[in-house]
Protein backbone atom coordinates (compact mmCIF):
# COMPACT_ATOMS: atom_id res chain seq x y z
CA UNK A 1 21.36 9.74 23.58
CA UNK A 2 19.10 7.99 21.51
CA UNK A 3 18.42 8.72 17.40
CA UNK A 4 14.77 8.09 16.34
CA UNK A 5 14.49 8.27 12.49
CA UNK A 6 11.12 7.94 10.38
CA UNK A 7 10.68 7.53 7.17
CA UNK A 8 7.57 9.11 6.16
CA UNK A 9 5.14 11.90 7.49
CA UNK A 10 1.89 10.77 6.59
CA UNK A 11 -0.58 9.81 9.56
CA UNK A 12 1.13 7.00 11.12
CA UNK A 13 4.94 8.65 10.71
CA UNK A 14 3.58 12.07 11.41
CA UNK A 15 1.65 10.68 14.54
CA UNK A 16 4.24 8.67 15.73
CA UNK A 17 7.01 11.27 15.29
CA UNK A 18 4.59 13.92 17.63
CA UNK A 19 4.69 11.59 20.19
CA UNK A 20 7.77 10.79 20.53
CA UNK A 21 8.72 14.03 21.08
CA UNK A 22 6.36 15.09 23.27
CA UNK A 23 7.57 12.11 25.84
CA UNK A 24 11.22 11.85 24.78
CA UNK A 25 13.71 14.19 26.30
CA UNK A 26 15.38 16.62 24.58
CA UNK A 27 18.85 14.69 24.57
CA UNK A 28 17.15 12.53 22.32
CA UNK A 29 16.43 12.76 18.38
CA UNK A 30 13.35 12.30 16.21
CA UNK A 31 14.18 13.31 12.84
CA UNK A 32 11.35 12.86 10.06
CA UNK A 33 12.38 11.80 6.49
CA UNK A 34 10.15 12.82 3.65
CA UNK A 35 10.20 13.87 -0.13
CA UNK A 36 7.33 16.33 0.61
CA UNK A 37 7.86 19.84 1.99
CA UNK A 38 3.88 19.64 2.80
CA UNK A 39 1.69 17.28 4.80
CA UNK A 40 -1.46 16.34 3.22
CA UNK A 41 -5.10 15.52 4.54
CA UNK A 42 -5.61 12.96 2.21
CA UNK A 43 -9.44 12.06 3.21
CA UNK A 44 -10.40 15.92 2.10
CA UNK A 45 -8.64 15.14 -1.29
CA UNK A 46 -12.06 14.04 -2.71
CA UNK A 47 -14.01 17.27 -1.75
CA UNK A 48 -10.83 19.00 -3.25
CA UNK A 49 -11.92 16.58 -6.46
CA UNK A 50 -14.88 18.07 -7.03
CA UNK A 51 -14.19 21.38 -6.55
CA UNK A 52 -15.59 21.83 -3.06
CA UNK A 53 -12.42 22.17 -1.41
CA UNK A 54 -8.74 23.91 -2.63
CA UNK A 55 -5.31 22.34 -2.62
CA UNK A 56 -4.67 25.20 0.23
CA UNK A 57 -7.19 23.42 2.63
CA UNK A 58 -5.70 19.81 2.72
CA UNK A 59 -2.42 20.78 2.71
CA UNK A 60 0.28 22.99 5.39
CA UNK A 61 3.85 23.14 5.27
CA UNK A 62 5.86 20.53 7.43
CA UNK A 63 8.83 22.83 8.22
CA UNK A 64 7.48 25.27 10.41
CA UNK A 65 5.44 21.96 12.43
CA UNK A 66 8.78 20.45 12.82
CA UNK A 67 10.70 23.37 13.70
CA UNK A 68 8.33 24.31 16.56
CA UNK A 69 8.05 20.92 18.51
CA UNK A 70 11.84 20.32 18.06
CA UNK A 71 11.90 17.58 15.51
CA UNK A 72 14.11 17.43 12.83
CA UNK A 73 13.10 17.46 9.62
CA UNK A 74 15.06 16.11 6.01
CA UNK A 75 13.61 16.62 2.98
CA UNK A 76 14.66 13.70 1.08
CA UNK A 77 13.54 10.18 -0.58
CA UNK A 78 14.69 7.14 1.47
CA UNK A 79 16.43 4.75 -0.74
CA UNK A 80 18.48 1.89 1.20
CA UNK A 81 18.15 0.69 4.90
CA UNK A 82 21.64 -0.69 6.63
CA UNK A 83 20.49 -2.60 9.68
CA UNK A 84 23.62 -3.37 10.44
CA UNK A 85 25.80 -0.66 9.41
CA UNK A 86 28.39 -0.14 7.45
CA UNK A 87 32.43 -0.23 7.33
CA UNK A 88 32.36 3.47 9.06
CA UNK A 89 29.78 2.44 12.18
CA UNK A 90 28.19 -0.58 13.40
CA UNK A 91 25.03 1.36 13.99
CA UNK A 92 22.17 1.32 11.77
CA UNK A 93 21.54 3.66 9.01
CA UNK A 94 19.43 4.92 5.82
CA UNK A 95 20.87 6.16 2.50
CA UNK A 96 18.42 8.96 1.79
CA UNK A 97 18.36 11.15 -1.61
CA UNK A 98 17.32 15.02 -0.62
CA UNK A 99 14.69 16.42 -2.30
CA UNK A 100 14.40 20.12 -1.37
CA UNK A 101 15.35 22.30 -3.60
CA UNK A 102 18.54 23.37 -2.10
CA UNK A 103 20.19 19.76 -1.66
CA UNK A 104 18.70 18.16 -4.24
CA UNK A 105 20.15 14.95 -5.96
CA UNK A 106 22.50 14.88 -2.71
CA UNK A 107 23.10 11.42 -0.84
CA UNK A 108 23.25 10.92 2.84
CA UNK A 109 23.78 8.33 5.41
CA UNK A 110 21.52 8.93 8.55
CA UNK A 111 22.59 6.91 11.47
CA UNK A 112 19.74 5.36 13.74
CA UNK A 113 18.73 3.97 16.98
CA UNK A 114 15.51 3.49 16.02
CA UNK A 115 13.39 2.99 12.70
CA UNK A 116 10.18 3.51 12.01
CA UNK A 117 9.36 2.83 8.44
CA UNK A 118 6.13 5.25 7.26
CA UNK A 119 6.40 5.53 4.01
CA UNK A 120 2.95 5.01 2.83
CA UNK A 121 2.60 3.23 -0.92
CA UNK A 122 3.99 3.45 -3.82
CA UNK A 123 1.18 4.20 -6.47
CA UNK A 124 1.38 2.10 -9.22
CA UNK A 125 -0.07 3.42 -11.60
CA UNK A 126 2.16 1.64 -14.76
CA UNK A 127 0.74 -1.39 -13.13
CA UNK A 128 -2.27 -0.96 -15.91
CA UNK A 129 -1.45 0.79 -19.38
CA UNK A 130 -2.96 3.96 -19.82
CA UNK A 131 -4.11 4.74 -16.12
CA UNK A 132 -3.47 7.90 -14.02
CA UNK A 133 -3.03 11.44 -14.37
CA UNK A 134 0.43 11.71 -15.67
CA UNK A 135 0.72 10.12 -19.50
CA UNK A 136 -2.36 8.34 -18.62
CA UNK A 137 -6.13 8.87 -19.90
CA UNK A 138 -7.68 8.94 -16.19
CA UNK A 139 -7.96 11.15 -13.43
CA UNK A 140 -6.72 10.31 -9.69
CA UNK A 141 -7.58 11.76 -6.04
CA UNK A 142 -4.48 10.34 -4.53
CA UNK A 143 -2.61 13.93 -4.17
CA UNK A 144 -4.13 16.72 -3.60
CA UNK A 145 -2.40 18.15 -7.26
CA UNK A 146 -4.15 15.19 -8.59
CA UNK A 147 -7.85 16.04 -6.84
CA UNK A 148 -7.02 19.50 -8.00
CA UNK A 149 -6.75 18.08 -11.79
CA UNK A 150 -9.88 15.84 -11.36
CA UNK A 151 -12.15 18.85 -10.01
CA UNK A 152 -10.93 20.44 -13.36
CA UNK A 153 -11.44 17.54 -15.67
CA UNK A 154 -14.93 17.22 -13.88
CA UNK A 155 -15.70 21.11 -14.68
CA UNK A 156 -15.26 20.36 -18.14
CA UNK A 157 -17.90 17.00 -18.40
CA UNK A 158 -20.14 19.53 -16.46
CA UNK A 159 -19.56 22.40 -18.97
CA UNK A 160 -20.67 19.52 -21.63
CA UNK A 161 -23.60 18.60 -19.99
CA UNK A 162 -24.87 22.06 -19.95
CA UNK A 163 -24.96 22.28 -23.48
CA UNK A 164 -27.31 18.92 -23.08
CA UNK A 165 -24.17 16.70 -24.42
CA UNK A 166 -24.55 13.37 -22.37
CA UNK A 167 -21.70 11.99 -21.02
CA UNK A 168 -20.73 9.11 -19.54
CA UNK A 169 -18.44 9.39 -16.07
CA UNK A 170 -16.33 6.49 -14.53
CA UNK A 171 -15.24 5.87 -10.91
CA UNK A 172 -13.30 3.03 -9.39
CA UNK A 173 -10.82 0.81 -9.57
CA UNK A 174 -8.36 0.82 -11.62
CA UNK A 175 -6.56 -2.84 -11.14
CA UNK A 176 -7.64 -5.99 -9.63
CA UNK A 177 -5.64 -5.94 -6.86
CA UNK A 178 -6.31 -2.45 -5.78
CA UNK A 179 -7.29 -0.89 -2.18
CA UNK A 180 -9.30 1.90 -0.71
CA UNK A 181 -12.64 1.08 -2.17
CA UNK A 182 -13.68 3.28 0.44
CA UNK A 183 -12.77 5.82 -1.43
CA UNK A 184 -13.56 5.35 -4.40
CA UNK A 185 -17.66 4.64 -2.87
CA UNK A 186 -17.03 8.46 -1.53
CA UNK A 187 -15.57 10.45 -4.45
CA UNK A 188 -18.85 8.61 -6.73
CA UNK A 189 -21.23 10.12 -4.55
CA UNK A 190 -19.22 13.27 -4.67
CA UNK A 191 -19.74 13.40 -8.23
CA UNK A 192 -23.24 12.49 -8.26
CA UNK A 193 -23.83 15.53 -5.80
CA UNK A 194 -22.26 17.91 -8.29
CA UNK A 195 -23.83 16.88 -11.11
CA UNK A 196 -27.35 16.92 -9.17
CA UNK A 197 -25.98 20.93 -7.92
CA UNK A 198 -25.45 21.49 -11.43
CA UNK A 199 -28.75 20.62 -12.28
CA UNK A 200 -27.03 17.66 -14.89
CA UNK A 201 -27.62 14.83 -13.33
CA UNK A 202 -30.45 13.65 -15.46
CA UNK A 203 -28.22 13.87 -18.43
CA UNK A 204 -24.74 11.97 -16.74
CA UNK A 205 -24.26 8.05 -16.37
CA UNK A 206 -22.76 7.39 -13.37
CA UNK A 207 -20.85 4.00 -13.21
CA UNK A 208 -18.61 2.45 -10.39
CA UNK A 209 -16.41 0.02 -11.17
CA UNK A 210 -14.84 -1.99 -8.82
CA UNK A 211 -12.84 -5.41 -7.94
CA UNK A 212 -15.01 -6.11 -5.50
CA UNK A 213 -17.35 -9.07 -6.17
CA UNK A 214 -20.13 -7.33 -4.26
CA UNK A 215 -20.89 -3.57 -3.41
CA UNK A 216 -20.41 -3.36 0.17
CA UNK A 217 -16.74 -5.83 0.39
CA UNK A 218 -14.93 -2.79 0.98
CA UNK A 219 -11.61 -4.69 0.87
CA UNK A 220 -13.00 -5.63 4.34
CA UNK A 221 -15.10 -9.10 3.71
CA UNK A 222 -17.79 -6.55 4.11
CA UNK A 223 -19.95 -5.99 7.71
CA UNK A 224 -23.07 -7.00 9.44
CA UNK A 225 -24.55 -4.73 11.65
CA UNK A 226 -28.09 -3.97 12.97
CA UNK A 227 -29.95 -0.68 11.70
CA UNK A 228 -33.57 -0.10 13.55
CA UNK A 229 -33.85 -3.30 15.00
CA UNK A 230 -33.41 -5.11 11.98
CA UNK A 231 -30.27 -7.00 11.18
CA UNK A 232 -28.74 -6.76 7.58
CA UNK A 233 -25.30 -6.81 5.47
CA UNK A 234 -23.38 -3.94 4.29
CA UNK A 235 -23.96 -5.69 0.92
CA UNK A 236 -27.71 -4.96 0.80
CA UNK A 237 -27.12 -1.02 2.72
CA UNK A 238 -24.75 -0.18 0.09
CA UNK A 239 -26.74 -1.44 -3.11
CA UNK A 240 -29.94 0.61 -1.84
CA UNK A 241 -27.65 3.67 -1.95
CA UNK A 242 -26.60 2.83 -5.44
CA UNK A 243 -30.33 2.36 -6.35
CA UNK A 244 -31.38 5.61 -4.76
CA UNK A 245 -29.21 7.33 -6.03
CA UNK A 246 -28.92 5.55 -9.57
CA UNK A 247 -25.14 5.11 -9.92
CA UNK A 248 -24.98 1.87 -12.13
CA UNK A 249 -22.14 -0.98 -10.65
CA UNK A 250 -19.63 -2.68 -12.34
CA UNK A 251 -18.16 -5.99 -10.32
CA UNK A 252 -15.48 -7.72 -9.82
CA UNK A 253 -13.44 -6.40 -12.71
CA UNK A 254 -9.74 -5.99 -13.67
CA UNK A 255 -9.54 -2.87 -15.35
CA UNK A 256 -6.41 -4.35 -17.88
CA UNK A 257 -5.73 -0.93 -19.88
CA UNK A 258 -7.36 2.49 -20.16
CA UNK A 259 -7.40 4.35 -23.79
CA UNK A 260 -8.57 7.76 -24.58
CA UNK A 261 -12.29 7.45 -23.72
CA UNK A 262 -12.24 3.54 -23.52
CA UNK A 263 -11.40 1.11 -20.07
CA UNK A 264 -10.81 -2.35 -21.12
CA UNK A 265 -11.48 -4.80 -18.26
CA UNK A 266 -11.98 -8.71 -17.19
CA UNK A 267 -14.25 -9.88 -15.21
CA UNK A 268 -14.40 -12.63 -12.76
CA UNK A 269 -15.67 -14.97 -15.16
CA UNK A 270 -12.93 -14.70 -17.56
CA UNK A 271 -15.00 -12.58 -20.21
CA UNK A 272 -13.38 -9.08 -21.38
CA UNK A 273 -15.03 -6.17 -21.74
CA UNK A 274 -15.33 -2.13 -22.44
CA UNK A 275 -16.49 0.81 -20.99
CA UNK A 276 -16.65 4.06 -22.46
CA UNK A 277 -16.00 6.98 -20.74
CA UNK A 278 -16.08 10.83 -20.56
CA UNK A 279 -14.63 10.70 -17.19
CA UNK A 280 -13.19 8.25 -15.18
CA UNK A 281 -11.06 8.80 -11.95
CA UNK A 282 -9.73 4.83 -11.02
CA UNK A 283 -7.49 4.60 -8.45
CA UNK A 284 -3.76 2.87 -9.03
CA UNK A 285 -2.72 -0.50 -7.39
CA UNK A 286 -0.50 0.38 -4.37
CA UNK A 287 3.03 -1.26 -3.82
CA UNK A 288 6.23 -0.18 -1.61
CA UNK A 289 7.90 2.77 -1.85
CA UNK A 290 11.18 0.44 -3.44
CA UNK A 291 13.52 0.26 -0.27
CA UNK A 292 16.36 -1.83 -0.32
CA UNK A 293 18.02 -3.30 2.51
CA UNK A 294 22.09 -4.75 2.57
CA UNK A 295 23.95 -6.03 5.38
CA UNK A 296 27.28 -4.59 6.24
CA UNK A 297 29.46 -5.93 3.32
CA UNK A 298 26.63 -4.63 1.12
CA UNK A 299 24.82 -7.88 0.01
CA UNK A 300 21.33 -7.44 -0.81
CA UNK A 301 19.14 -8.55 2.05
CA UNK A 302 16.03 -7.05 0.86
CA UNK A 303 13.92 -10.73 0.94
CA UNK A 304 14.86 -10.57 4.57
CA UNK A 305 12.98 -7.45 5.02
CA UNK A 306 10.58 -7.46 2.60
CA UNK A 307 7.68 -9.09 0.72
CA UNK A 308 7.46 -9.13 -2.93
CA UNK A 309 5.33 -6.26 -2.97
CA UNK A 310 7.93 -3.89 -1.23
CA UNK A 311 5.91 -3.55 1.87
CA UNK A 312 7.94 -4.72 5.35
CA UNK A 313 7.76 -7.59 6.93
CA UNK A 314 6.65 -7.71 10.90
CA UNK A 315 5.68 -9.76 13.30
CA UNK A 316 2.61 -10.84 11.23
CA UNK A 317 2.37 -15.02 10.17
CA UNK A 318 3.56 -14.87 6.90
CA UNK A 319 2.94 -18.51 6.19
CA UNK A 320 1.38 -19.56 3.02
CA UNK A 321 -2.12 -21.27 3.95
CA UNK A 322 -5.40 -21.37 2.47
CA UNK A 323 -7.40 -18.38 2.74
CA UNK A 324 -10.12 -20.30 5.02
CA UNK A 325 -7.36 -21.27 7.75
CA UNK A 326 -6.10 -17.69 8.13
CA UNK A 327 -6.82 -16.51 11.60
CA UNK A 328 -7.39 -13.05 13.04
CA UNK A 329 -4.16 -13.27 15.62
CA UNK A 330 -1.99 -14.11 12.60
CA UNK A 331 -2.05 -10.20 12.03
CA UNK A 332 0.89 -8.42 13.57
CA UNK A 333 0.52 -6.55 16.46
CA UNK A 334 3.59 -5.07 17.32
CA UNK A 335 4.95 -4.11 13.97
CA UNK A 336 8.59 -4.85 14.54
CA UNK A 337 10.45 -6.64 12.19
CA UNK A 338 11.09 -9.76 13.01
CA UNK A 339 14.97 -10.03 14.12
CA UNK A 340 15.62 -6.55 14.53
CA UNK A 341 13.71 -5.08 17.43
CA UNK A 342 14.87 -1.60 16.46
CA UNK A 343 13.19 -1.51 13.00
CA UNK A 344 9.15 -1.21 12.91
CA UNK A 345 7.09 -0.50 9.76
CA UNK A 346 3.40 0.67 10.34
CA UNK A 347 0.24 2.55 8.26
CA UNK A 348 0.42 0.79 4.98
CA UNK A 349 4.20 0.52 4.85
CA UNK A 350 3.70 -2.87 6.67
CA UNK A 351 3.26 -6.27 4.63
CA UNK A 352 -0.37 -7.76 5.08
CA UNK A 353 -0.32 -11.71 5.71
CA UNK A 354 -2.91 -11.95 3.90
CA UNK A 355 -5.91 -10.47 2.14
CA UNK A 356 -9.52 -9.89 3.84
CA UNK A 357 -11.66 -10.35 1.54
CA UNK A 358 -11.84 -13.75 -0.19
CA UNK A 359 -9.05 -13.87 -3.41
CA UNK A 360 -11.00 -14.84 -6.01
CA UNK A 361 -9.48 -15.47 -9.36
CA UNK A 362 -10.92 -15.99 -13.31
CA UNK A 363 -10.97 -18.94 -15.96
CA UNK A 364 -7.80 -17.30 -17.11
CA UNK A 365 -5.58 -17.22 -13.68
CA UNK A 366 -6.51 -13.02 -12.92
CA UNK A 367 -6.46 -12.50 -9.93
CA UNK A 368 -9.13 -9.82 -8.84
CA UNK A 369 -9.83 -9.22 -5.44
CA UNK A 370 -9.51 -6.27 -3.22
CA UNK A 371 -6.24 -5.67 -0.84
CA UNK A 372 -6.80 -4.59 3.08
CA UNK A 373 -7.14 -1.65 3.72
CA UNK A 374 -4.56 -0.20 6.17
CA UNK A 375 -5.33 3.45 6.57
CA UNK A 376 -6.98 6.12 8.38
CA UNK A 377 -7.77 5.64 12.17
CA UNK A 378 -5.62 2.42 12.18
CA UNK A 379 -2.66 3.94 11.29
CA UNK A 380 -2.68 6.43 13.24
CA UNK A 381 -3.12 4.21 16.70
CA UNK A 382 0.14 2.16 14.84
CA UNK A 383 2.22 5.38 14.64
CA UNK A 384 1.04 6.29 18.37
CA UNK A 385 1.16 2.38 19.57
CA UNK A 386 5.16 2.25 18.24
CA UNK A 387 6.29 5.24 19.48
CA UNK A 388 5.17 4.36 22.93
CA UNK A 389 7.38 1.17 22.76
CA UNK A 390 10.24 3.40 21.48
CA UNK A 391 9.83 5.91 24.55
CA UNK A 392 9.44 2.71 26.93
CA UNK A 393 12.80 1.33 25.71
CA UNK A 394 14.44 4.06 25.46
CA UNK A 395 13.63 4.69 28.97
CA UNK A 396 15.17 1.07 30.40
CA UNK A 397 12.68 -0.90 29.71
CA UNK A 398 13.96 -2.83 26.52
CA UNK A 399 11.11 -5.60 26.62
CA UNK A 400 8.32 -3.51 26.24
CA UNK A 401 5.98 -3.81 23.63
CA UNK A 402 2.74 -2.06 23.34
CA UNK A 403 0.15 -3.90 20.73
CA UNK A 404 -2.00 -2.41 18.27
CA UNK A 405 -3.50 -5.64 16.44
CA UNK A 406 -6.02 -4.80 13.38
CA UNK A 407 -7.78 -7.79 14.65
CA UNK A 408 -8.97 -6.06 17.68
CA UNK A 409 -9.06 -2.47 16.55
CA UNK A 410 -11.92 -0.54 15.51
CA UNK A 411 -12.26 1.97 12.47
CA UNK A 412 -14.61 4.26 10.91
CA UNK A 413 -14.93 5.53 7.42
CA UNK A 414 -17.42 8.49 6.98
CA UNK A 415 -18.14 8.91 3.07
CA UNK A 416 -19.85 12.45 2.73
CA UNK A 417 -20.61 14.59 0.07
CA UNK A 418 -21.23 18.20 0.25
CA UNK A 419 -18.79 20.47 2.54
CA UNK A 420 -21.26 23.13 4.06
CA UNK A 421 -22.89 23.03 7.48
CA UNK A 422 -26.38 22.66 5.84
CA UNK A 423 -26.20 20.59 2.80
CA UNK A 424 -24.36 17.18 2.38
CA UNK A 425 -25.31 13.71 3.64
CA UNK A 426 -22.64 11.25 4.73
CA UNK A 427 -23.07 6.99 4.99
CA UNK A 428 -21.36 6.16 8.30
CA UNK A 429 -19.91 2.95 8.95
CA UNK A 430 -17.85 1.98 11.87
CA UNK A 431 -16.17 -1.69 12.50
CA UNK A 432 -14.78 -3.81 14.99
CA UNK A 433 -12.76 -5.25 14.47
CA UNK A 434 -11.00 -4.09 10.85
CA UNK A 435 -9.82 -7.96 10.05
CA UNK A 436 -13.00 -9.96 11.34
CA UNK A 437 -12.51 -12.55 13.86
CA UNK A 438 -14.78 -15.58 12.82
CA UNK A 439 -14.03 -17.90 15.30
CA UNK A 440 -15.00 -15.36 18.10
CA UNK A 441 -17.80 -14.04 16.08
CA UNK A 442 -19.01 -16.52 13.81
CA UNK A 443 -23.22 -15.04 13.58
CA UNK A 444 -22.23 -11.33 12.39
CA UNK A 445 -19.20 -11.62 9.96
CA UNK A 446 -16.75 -11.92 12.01
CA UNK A 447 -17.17 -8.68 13.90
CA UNK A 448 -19.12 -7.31 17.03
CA UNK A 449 -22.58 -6.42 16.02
CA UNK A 450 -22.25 -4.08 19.01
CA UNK A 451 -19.16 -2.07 17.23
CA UNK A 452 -20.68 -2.44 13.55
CA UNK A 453 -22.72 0.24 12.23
CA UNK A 454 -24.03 2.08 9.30
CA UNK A 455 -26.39 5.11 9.01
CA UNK A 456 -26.75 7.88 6.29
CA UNK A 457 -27.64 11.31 6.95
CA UNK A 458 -26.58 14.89 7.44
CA UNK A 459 -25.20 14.00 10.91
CA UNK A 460 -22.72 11.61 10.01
CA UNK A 461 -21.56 14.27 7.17
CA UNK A 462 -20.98 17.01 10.32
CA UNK A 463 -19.06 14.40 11.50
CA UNK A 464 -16.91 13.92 8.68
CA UNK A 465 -16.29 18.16 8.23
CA UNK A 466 -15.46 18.41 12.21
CA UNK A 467 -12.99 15.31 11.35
CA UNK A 468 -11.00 17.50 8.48
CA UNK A 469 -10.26 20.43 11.07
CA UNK A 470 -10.04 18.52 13.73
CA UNK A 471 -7.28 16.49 12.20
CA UNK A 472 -5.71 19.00 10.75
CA UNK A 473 -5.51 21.02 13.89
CA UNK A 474 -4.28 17.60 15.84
CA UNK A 475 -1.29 17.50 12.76
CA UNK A 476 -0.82 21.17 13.01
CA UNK A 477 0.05 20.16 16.98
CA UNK A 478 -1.69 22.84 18.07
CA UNK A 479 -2.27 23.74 21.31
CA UNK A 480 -4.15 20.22 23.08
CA UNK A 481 -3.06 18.33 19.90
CA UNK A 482 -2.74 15.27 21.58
CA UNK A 483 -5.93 15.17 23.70
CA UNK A 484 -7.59 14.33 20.24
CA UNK A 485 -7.52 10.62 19.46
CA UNK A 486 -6.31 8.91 16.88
């Protein structure tokens, strides 16, 4: 009998765990550790952030998933990882702290066969005084409690405006070093569609503010693709769309702290600024979740496992190099740590080698430049991509090794705004590869011109609203669930 523990039930840990038990046999174990009773659609968090969406539409309970397909499922905060055991057992284990309401504060050793850490980020919002939701002077979109908070805090600037107030409303980044621009370029355009349904618009400043040092980087080095015949950057598709729609740009800034009203911010060359605001949702720096690893006399062995930013270490080439010798195969492709071929970390729990987009840095040593993005479709081919090199070793083959690299895997991100079947417009952009290959396609950024694509329109935002129930019906494993792609 073999033990497959997760850590983590967002869509690479949820993904890989359905898997595993759909192929595994029932002698075997796939238990799921989480601190959440409730799995969240996290892409539908920004129509729940503007008030076209509720909390109840994101989110379903984990228990009764679990519980169906014969997975078991612990309610509880990982906290230490024992890769080699412990003075009870030479097999592997995780200290866990339960969360549910019934065992909570409790401390348990689970023993493993198999690891898969999913634990997603840490969001750091302390990383920047005065940011986020909680004892902070912004709004987030990270939870779906905190998109319910921003659609509320956005109700109010809306309110205001109606009484021909003018206010000023703030979305981006809130940290140099932050990810999921993506984001951020969706929940904007959210905004701006509210206040345009609310008949306010004329009235509201719209600003984005971002680390990126163009509009278009994405965290990505941006894209190149073709769009009616004509050949052109993401740089120049994404600008028109601010222009259009008259959402004013703020680049390549490090928002430093965030007071009631004001953002204080540096900017790539060196100079600080402010920003006042009557709104401002900036997303938080992410980190890892804080897991600690010791060996079996309880020395700390966490550098072994992990970077300095918490995330795990894998078979990725972790060797410090300048950014213009990094190559697309020195991103991981298996995602098992290195020494331990039992222990795997996908989605964003993994450690990047390094960053996509050029680091840039100011006069004053700041470093401000987007971090990959690791979410979405890719993690969800990691969690599927693992799991089938669990099953295959589990199953006598103990070489196996099926490869998922982000260097030759494709992704999509469809920003939409509006929820109903005939109103919304969506910009669609699909990649491939996420991290661009230069030396195999040096005329088109580093990616396949063939694979690389933007539109806007109403049919890429159908797309995006059969994505949320598809998805949700694929983590619900309903009936077909796994027919549905990743």
């Amino acid at each position: 009998m073999a033990r497959v523990v997760i850590l983590g039930a967002g869509v690479s840990g949820h993904t890989a765990a359905l898997h595993l038990r759909k192929k595994l046999g029932s002698e075997h174990t796939v238990t799921v550790v989480t601190p959440n009773s409730h799995w969240n659609w996290i892409p539908s968090n920004i129509w729940v952030g503007v008030g076209d969406m509720a909390k109840k539409d994101v989110v379903f309970p984990l228990a009764p998933v679990y519980r169906k397909k014969g997975i078991e499922f612990v309610q509880a905060l990982a906290t230490t990882i024992l890769p080699h055991g412990d003075a009870a057992s030479p097999q592997g284990a995780v200290e866990v702290r339960h969360t549910s309401p019934q065992r909570s504060g409790e401390v348990e050793r689970l023993r493993y066969d198999y690891l898969i850490n999913a634990t997603g980020p840490k969001l750091r919002f302390e990383a920047t005084e005065g940011l986020g939701p909680d004892g902070g002077h912004s709004v987030s979109v990270c939870t779906a409690d905190h998109a319910v908070h921003a659609a509320a805090e956005l109700d109010k600037v809306i309110a205001t405006l109606k009484t021909g107030v003018r206010q000023t409303l703030v979305v981006g980044m809130g940290h140099g070093m932050c990810t999921c621009e993506g984001a951020a370029f969706e929940y904007v355009f959210n905004v701006d569609h509210q206040l345009r349904q609310a008949g306010v618009r004329d009235l509201a400043e719209v600003i984005y503010l971002t680390n990126e040092a163009q509009l278009g980087d994405f965290g990505v080095d941006g894209m190149t693709f073709v769009e009616h015949g004509f050949k052109q950057s993401s740089r120049m598709w994404t600008e028109s769309i601010f222009t259009e729609r008259g959402v004013h740009s703020i680049l390549g800034a490090h928002v430093t702290k965030v007071d009631p009203g004001v953002i204080h911010f540096e900017t790539l060359d060196g100079a600080s600024h402010t920003q006042s605001f009557d709104f401002a949702m900036l997303l938080p720096p992410f980190g890892g979740v804080g897991l600690t690893a010791l060996d079996r006399d309880g020395r700390d062995i966490s550098a072994e496992l992990f970077a300095p930013n918490g995330f795990m270490k894998v078979d990725a080439d972790y060797t410090q190099k300048p950014y213009d010798q990094w190559r697309a195969e020195d991103w991981p492709e298996t995602y098992e740590v290195p020494g331990y071929r039992n222990i795997f970390a996908v989605g964003i729990a993994f450690a990047p080698p390094h960053g996509i987009s050029k680091p840039r840095t100011s006069p004053t040593g700041t470093v401000i430049a987007p971090s990959p993005p690791r979410t979405g479709m890719p993690s969800g081919v990691m969690g599927k991509t693992v799991a089938k090199t669990i099953i295959d070793r589990i199953s006598g083959k103990p070489d196996a090794a099926h490869r998922a690299a982000m260097s030759r895997l494709g992704a999509a991100c469809v920003a939409s705004s509006g929820t109903g079947l005939r109103r919304g417009s969506a910009a669609t952009m699909t990649m491939f590869p996420v991290v661009p290959n230069y030396q195999k396609y040096p005329d088109t950024g580093g990616r396949n011109i063939k694979g690389t694509r933007g539109q806007i329109g109403l049919s890429g935002h159908w797309l995006k609203l059969m994505l949320h129930y598809l998805f949700i019906y694929k983590a619900k494993a309903r009936p077909g669930w796994s027919l549905i792609p990743e």
